[in-house]
N, C-alpha and C. Protein backbone atom coordinates (compact mmCIF):
# COMPACT_ATOMS: atom_id res chain seq x y z
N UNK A 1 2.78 -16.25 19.44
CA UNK A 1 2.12 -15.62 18.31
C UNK A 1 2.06 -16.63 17.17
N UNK A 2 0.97 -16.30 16.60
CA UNK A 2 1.03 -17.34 15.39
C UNK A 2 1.20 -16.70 14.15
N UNK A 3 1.09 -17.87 12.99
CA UNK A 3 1.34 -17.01 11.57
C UNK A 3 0.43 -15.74 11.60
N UNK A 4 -1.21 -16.27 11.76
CA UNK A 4 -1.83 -15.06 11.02
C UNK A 4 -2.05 -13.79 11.67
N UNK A 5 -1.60 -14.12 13.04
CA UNK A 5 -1.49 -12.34 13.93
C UNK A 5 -0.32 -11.93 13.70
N UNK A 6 0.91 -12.85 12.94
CA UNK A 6 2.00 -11.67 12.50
C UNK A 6 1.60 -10.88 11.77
N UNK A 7 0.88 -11.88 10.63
CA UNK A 7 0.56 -10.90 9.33
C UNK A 7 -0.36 -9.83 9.48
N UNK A 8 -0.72 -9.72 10.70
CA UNK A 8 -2.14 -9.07 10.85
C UNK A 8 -0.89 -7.42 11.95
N UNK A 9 0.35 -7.93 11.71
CA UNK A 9 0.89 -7.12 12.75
C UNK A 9 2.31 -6.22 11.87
N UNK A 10 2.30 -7.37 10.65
CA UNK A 10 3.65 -6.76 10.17
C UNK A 10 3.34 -5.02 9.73
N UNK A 11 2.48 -4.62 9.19
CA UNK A 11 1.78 -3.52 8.74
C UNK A 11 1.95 -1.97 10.01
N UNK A 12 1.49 -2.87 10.81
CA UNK A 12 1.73 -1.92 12.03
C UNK A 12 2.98 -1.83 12.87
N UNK A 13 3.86 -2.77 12.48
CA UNK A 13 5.38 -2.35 13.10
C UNK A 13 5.58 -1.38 12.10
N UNK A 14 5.75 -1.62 10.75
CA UNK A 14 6.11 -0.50 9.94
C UNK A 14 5.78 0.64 10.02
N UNK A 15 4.39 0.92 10.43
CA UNK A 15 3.65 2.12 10.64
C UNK A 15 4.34 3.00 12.35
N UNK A 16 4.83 1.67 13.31
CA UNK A 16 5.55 2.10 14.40
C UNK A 16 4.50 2.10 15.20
N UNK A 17 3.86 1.28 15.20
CA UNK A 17 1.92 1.28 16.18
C UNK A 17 1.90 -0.03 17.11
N UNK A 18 3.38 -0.72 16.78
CA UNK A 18 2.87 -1.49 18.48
C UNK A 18 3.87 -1.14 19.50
N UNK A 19 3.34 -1.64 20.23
CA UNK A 19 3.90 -1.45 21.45
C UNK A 19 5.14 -2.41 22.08
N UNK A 20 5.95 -2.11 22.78
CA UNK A 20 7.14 -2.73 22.97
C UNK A 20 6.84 -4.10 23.45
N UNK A 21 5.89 -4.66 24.06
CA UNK A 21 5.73 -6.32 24.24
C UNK A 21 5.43 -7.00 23.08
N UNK A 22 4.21 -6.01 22.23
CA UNK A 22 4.03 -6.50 20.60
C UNK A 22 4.93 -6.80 19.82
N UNK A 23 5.63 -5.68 20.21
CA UNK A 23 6.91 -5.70 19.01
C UNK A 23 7.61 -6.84 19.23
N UNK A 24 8.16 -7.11 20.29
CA UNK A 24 9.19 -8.50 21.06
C UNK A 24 8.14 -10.07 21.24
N UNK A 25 6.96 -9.70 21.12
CA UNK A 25 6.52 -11.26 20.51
C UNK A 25 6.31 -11.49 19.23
N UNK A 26 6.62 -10.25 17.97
CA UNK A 26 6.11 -10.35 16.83
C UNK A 26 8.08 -10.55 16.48
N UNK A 27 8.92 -9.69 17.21
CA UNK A 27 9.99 -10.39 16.57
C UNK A 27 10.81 -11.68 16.71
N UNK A 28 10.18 -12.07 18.11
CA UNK A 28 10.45 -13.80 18.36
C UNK A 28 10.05 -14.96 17.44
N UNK A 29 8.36 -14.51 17.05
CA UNK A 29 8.07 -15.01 16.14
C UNK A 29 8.94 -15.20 14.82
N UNK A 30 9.37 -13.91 14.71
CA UNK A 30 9.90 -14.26 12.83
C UNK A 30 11.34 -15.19 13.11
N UNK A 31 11.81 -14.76 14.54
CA UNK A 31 12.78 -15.83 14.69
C UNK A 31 12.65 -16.99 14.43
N UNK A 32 11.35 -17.33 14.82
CA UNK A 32 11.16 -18.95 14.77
C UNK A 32 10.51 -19.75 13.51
N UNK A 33 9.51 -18.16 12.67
CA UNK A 33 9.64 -18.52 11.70
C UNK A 33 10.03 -18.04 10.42
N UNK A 34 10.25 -19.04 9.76
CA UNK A 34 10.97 -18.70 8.23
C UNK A 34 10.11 -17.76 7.29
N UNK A 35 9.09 -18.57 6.77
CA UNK A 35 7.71 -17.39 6.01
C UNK A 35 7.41 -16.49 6.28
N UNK A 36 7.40 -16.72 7.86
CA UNK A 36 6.89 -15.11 8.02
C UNK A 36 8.26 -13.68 8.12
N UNK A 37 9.08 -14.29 8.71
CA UNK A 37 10.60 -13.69 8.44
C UNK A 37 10.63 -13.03 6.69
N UNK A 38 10.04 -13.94 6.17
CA UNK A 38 10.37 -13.93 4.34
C UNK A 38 9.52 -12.70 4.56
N UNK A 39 8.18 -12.71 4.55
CA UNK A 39 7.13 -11.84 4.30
C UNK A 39 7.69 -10.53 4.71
N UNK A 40 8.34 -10.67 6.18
CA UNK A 40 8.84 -9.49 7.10
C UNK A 40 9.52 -8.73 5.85
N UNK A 41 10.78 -9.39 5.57
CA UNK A 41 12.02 -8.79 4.96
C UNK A 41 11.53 -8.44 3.82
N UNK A 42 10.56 -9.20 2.89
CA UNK A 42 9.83 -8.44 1.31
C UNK A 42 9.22 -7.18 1.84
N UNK A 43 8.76 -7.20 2.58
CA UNK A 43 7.70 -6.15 3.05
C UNK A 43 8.70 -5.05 3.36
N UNK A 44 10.25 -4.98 4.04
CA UNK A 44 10.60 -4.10 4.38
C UNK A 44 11.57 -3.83 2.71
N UNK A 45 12.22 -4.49 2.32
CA UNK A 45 12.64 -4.47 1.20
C UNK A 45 11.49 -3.77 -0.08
N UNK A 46 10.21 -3.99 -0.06
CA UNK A 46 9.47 -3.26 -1.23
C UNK A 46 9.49 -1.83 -0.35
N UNK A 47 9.05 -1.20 0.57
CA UNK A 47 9.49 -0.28 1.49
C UNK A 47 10.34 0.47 1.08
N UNK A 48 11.92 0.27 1.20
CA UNK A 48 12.86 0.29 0.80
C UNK A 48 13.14 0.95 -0.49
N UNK A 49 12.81 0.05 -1.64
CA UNK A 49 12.90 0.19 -2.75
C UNK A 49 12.07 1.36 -3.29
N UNK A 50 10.74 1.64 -2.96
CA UNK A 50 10.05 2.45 -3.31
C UNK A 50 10.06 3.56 -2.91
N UNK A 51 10.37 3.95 -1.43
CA UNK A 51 10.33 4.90 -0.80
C UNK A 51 12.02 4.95 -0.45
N UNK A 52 12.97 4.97 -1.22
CA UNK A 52 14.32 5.54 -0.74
C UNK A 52 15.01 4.96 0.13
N UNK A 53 14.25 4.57 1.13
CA UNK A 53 14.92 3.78 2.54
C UNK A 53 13.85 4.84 3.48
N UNK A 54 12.81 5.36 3.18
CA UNK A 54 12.40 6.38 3.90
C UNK A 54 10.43 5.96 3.99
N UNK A 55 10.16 6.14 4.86
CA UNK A 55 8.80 5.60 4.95
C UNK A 55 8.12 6.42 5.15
N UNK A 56 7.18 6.98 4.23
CA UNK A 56 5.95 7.46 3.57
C UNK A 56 4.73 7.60 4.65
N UNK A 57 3.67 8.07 4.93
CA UNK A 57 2.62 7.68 4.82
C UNK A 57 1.42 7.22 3.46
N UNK A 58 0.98 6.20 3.13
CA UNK A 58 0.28 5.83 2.27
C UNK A 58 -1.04 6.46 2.30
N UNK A 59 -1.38 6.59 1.32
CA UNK A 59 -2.26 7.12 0.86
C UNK A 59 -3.91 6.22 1.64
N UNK A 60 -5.01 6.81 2.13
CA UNK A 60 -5.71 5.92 2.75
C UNK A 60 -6.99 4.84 1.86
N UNK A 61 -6.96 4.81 0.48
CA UNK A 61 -7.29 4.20 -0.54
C UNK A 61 -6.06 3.24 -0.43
N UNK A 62 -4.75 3.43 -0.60
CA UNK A 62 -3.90 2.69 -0.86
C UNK A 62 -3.76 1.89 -0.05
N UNK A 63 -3.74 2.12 1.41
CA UNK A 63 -3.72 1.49 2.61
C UNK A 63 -5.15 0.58 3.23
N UNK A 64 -5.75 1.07 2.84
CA UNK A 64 -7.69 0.24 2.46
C UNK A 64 -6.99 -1.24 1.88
N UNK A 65 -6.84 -0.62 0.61
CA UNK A 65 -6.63 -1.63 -0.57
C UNK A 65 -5.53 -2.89 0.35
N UNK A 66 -4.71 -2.29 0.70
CA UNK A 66 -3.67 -3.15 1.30
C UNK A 66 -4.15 -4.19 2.29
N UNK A 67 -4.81 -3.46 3.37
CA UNK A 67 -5.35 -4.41 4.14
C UNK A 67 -6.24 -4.87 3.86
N UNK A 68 -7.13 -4.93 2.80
CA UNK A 68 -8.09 -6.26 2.32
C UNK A 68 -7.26 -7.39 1.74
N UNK A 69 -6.18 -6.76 0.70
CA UNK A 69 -5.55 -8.11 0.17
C UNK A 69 -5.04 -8.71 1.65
N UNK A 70 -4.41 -8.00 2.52
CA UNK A 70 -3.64 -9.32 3.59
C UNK A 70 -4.60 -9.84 4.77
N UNK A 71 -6.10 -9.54 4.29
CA UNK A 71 -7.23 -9.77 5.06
C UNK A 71 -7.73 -10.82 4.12
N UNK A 72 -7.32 -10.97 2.41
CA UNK A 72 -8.02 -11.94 1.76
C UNK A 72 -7.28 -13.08 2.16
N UNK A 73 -5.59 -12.67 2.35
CA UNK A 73 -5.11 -13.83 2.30
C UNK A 73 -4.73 -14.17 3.42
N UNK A 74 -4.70 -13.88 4.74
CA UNK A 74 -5.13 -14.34 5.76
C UNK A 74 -5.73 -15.95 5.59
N UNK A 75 -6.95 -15.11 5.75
CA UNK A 75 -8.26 -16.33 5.23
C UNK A 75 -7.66 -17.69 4.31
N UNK A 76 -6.71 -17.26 3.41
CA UNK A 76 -6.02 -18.60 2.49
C UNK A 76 -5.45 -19.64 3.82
N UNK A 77 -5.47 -20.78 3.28
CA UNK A 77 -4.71 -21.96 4.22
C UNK A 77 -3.51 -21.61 3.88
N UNK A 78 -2.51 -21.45 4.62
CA UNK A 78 -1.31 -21.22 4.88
C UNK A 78 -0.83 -22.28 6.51
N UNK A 79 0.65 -21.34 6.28
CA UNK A 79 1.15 -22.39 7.50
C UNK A 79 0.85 -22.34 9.33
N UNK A 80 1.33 -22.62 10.16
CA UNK A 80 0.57 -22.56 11.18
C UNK A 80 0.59 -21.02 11.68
């Protein structure tokens, strides 16, 4: 797996939408890498913080909104 299909994946572990091979190449990945590990743990940490320790469904404006920003920045040069 590479950087930008984690990011394209972290969204949907949270949501609980992949599937058990997804899940075990998306968490090998963060093993191996650091950024995206970072991204992982902010992502579960704002989670966290906002919602209690308890996960929500988002609102589908809110969740729109979400996946364009990590669809804008996708697209940014980042790491491999």
């Amino acid at each position: 797996m590479k950087c930008k299909q984690c990011f394209q994946e972290i969204s949907n572990y949270f949501d609980g939408d992949l599937d058990e091979a997804l899940k075990q190449e998306l968490m090998q990945h963060l093993k191996d890498c650091h950024k995206c590990q970072v991204v992982f743990d902010t992502t579960r940490t704002t989670l966290d913080l906002y919602c209690d320790g308890k996960l929500y469904p988002l609102p589908d404006d809110v969740r729109s909104r979400l996946r364009q920003a990590l669809e804008r920045r996708r697209h940014e040069p980042m790491m491999t």
